[in-house]
Protein backbone atom coordinates (compact mmCIF):
# COMPACT_ATOMS: atom_id res chain seq x y z
CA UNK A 1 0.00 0.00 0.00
CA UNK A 2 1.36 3.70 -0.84
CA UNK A 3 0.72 6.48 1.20
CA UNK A 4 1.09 10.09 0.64
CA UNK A 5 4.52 11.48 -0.51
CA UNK A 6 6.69 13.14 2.61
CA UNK A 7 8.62 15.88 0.91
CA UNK A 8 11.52 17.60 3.21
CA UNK A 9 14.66 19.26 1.66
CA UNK A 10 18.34 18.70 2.29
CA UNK A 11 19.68 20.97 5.66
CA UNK A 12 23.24 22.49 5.40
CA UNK A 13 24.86 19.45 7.99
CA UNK A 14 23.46 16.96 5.77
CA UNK A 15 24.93 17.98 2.57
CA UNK A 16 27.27 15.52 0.70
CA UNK A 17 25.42 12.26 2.32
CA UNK A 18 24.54 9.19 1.09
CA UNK A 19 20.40 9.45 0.61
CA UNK A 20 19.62 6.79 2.27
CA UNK A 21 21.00 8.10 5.54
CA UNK A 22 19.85 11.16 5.00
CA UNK A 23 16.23 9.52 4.99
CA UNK A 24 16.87 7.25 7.83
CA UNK A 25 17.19 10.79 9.50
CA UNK A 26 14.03 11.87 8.92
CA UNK A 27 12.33 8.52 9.08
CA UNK A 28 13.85 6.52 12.10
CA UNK A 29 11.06 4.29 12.64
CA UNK A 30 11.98 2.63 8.90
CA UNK A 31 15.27 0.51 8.94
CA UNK A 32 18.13 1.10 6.39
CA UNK A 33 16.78 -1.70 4.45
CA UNK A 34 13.48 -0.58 4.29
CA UNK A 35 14.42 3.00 2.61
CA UNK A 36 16.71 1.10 0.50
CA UNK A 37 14.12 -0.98 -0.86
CA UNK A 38 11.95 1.96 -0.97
CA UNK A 39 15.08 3.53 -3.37
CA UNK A 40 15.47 0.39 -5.54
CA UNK A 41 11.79 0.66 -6.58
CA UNK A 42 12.41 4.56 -7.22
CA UNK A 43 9.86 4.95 -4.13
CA UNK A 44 12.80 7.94 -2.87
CA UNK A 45 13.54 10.58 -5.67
CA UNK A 46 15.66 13.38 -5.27
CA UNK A 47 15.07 16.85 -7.03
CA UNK A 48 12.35 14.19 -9.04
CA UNK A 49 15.08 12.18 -10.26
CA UNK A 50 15.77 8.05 -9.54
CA UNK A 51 18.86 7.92 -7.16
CA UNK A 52 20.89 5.10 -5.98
CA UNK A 53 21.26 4.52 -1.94
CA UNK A 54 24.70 5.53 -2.51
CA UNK A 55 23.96 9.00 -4.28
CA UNK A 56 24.95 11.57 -1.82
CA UNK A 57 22.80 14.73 -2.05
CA UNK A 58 23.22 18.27 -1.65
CA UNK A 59 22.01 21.36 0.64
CA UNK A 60 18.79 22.50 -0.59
CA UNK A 61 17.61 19.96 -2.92
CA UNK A 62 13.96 18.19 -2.32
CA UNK A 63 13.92 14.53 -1.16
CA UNK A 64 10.54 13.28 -1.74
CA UNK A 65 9.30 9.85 -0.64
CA UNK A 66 6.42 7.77 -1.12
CA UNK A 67 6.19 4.65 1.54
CA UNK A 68 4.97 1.96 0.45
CA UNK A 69 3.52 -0.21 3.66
CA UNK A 70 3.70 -3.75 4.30
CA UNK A 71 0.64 -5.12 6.42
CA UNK A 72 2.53 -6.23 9.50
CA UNK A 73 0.79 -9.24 10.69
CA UNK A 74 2.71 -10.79 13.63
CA UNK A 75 0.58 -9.13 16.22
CA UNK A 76 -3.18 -10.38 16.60
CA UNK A 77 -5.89 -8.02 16.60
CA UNK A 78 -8.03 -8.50 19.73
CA UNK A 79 -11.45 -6.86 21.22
CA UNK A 80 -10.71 -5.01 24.31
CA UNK A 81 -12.61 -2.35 26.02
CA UNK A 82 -9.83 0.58 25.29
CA UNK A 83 -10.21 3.95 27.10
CA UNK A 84 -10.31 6.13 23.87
CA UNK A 85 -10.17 10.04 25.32
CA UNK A 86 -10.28 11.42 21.36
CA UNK A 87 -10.19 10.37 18.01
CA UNK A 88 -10.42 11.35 14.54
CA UNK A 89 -9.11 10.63 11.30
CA UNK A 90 -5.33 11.38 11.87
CA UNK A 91 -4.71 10.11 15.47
CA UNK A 92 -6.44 8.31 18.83
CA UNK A 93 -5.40 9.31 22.23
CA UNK A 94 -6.22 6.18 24.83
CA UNK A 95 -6.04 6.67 28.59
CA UNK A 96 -4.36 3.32 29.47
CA UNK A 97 -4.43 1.89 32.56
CA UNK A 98 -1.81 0.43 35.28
CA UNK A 99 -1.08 -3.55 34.25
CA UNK A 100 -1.52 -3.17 30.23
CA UNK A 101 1.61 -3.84 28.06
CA UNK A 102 1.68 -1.57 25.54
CA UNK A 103 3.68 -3.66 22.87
CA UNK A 104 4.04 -7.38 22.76
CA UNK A 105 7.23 -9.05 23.77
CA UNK A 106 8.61 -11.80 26.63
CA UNK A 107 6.05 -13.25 28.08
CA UNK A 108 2.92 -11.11 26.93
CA UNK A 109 2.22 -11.70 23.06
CA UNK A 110 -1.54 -10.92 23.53
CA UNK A 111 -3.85 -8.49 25.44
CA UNK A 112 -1.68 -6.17 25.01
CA UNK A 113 -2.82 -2.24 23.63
CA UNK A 114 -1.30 -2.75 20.59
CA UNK A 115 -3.35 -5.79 19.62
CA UNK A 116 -6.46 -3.66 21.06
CA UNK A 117 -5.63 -0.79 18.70
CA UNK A 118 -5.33 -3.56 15.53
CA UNK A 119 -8.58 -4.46 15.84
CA UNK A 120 -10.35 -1.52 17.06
CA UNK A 121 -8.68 0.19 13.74
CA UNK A 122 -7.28 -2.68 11.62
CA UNK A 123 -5.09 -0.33 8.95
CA UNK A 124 -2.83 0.26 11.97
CA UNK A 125 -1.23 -2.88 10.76
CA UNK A 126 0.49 -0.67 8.09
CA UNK A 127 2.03 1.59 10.43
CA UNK A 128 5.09 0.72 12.67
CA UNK A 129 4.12 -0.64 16.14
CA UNK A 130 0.17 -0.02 15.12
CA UNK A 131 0.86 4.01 15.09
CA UNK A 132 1.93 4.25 18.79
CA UNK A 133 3.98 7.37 18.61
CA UNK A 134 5.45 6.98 22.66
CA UNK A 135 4.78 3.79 25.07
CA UNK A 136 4.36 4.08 28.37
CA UNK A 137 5.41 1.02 31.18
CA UNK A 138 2.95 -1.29 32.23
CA UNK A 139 2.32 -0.15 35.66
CA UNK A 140 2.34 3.47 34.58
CA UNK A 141 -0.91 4.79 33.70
CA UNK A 142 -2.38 7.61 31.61
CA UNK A 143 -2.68 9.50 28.23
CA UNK A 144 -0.80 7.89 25.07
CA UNK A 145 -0.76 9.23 21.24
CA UNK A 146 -1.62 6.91 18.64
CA UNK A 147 -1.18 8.25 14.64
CA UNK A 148 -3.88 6.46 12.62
CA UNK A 149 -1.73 6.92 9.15
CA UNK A 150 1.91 7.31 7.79
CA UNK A 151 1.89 11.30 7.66
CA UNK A 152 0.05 11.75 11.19
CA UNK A 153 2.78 9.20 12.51
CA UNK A 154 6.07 11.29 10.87
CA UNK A 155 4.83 14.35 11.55
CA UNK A 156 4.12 13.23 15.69
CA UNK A 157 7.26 11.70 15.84
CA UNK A 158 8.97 14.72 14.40
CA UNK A 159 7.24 16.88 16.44
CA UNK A 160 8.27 14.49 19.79
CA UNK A 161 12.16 14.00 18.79
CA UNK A 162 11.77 18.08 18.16
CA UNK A 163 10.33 18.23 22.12
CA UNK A 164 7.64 20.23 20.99
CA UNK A 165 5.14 17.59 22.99
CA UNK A 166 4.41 18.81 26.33
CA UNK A 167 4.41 15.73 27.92
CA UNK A 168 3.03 15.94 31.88
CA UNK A 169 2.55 13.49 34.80
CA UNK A 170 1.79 13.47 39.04
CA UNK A 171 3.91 11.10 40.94
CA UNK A 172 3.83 9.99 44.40
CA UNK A 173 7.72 10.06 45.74
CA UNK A 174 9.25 9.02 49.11
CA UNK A 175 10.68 11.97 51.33
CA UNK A 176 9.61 15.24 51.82
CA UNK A 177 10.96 17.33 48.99
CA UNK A 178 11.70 20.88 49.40
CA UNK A 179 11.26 22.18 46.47
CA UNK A 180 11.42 21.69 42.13
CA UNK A 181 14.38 21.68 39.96
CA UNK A 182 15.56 19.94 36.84
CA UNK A 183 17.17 16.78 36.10
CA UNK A 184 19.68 16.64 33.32
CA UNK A 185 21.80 13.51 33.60
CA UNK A 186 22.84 10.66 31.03
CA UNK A 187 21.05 7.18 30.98
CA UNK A 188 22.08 4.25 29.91
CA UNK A 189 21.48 0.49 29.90
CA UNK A 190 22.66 -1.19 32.71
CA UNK A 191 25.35 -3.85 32.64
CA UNK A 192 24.42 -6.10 35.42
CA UNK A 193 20.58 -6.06 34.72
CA UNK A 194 19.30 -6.33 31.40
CA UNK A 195 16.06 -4.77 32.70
CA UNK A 196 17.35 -1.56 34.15
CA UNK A 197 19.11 1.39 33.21
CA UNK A 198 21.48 3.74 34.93
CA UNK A 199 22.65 7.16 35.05
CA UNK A 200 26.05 7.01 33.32
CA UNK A 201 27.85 9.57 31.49
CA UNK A 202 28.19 7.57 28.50
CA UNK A 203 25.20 7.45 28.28
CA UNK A 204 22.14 9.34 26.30
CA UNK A 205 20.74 12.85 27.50
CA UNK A 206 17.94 13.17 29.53
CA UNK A 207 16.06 15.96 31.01
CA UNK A 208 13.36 15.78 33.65
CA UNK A 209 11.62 19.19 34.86
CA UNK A 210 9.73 18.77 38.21
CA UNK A 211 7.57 20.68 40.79
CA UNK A 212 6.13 19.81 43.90
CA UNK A 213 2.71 20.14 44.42
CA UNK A 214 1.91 19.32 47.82
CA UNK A 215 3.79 17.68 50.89
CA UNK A 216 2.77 14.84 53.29
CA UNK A 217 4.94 13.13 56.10
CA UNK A 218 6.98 10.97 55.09
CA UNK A 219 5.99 11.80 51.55
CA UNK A 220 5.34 14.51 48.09
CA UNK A 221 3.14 14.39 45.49
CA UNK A 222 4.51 16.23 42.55
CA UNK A 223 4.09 17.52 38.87
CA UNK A 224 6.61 16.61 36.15
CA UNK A 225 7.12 17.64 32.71
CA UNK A 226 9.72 15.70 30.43
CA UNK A 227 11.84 17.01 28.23
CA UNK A 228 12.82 14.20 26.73
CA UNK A 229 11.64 10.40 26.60
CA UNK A 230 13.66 8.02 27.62
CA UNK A 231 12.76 4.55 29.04
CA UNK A 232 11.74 4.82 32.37
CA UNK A 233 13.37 8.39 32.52
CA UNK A 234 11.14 9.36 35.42
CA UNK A 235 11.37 6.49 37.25
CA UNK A 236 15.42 6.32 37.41
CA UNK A 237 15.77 9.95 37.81
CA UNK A 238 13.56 10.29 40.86
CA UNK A 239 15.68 7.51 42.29
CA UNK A 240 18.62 9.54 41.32
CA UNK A 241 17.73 12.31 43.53
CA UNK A 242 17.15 10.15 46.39
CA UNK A 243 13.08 10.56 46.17
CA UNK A 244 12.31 7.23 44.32
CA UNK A 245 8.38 7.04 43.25
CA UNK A 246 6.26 4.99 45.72
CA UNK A 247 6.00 1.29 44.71
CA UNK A 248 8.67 1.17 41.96
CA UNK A 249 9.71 -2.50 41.97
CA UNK A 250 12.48 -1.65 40.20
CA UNK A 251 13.87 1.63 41.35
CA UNK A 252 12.36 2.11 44.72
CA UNK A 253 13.62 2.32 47.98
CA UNK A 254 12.54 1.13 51.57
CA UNK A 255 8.93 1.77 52.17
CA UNK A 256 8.55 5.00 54.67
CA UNK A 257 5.77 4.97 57.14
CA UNK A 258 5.02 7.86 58.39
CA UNK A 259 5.23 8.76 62.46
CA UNK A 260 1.60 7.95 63.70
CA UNK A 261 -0.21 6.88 60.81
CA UNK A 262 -3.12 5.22 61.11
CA UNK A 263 -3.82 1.19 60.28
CA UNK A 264 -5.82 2.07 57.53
CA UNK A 265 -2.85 4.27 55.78
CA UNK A 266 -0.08 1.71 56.42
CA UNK A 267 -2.30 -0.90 55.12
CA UNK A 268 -2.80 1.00 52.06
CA UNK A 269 0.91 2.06 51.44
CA UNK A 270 2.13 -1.48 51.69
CA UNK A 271 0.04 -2.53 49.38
CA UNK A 272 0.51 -0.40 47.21
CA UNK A 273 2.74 -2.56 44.26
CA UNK A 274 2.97 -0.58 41.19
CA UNK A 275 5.07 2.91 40.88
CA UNK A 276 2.66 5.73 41.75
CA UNK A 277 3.32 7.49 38.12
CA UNK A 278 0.59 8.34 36.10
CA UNK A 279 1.01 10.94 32.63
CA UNK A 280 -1.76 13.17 32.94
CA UNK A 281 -1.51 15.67 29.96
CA UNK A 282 -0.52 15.55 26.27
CA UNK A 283 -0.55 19.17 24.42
CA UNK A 284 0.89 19.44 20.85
CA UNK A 285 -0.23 20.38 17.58
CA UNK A 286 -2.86 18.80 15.58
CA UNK A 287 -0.67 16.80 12.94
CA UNK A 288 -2.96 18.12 9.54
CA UNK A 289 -4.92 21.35 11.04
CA UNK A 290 -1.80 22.61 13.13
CA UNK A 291 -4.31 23.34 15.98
CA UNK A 292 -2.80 23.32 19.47
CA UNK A 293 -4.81 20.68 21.28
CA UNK A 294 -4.25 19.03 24.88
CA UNK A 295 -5.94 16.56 26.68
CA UNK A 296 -5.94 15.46 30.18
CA UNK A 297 -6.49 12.78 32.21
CA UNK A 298 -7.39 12.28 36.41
CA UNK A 299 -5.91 10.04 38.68
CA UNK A 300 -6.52 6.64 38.84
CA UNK A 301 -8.08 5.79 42.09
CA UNK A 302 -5.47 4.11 43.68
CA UNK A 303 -3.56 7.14 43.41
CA UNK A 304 -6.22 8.80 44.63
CA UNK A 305 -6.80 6.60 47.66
CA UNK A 306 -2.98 7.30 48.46
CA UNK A 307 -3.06 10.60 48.78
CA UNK A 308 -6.48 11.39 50.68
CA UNK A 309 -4.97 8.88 53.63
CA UNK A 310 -1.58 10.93 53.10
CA UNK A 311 -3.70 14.20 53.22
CA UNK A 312 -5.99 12.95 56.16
CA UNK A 313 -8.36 13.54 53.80
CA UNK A 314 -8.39 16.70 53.36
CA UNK A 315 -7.57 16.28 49.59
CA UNK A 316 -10.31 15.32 48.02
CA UNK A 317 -10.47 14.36 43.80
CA UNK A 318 -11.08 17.75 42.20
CA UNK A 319 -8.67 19.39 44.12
CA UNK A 320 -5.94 16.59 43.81
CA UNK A 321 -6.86 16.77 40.02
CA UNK A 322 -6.50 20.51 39.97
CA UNK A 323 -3.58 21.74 41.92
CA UNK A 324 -1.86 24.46 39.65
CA UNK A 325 1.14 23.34 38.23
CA UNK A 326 4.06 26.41 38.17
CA UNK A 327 5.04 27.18 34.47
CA UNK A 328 8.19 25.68 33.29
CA UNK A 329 10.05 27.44 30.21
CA UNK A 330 11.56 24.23 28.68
């Protein structure tokens, strides 16, 4: 299947490159043999003429490509009740839940979003990982972007490798912070756990902006805004600062109870098993109107239930759902 042409021309820093990287720029989520195909069946002109992968281009001329989409058909459609927040010809936003996989692999091959999203839409099978533009974990919940066709899904993932997706979320942490700041430290894989990653400084950039929102004993519940998107960015850097989020399996630290809490709160902390994360706002622009558009989404009630014992109370829904957020200039 062919989609629409995506036209972009040659920057100064790419000039005198092979084509085909120059494309695999643009296009990450298509391997090196995919744009090469895509070159051998003059699929990839440049300046309207048939290249070779080899051709190396020039500032200013026009690359213009016309994918042609192989149904991918390794992952099973399957009816699931998804939480679909919007939705219209170019993209779906879903509000996913703590305990769904987002993308098969080891050990979950179905019930996962991605085999909700094939059959709730079945040309997502043309589009790389069924048009998921970001993933979430499993245990974190809240908003995700999904582009429903091959433009939509460029022009989001441009637009998130650009950071021009504001990209929010309220955590739970351990301590009593006392006060925001910014995280800028390098991740990468670790060595001894094939699972985890580290802060290292070989590693890739990432940049975490966070405020706190309100203070408990023991405990803070705060706003975060990423700046960029790595794997469990959030998670690791909270650690980092010595404020790990409450009920990271992974990441966490020892389990604070507060000085006098009541049975019902230490019942409910210790039971709490999943990391207390959830992403709560997407903004960005609308991928064919240009539209700014954002979308929220509340806290899942166990979060909820956390912080009205950590509150007393006194917190109830609304307000946890509405505490103002201080503007960060990222």
């Amino acid at each position: 299947m062919k989609e629409d042409a995506i036209e972009f021309l040659v920057l100064a820093e790419e000039h005198n490159q092979r084509v085909d990287k120059v494309v695999s720029l643009y296009l990450k989520e298509y391997s090196r043999v995919i744009i090469k195909g895509w070159i051998e069946t003059e699929n990839i002109l440049v300046d309207n003429h048939v290249v070779k992968a080899k051709t190396k281009v020039q500032e200013g001329q026009k690359i213009i490509v016309h994918p042609v989409l192989k149904e991918r058909t390794e992952v099973n459609p399957q009816n699931m009740n998804l939480q679909i927040v919007f939705e219209d010809n170019d993209l779906i936003i879903v509000d996913k839940p703590q305990g769904l996989v987002v993308h098969p692999g080891h050990g979950h091959h179905e019930s996962t979003l991605q085999n909700g999203l094939l059959y709730h839409h079945p040309d997502l099978k043309l589009l790389p990982r069924a048009g998921l533009v970001h993933r979430l974990d499993k245990d974190t919940s809240g908003l995700l972007m999904v582009a429903k066709n091959s433009n939509s899904y460029n022009s989001l993932n441009t637009a998130l490798q650009s950071r021009l997706i504001k990209r929010e979320y309220r955590a739970i942490c351990i301590g009593e912070m006392t006060s925001g700041g910014t995280i800028d430290v390098n991740l990468s894989r670790d060595p001894n756990n094939r699972i985890k990653y580290k802060v290292s400084k070989f590693g890739k950039s990432s940049v975490t902006h966070y405020r706190v929102l309100k203070k408990f004993q023991g405990h803070s519940f705060i706003g975060i805004r990423l700046e960029t998107g790595r794997t469990h960015q959030i998670r690791i850097h909270m650690s980092h600062i010595r404020h790990a989020i409450l009920g990271d399996p992974l990441y966490g630290q020892r389990l604070m109870i507060p000085k006098g809490s009541s049975e019902s709160l230490k019942k409910t902390l210790r039971s709490f098993k999943r990391q207390a994360l959830h992403a709560c706002q997407l903004t960005f622009q609308h991928p064919s109107t240009a539209e700014l558009i954002s979308f929220s989404s509340k806290l899942p009630k166990d979060m909820e239930s956390i912080i009205k014992e950590l509150s007393g109370n006194e917190l109830d829904a609304d307000t946890m759902n509405n505490l103002p957020f201080p503007e960060i200039k990222v």
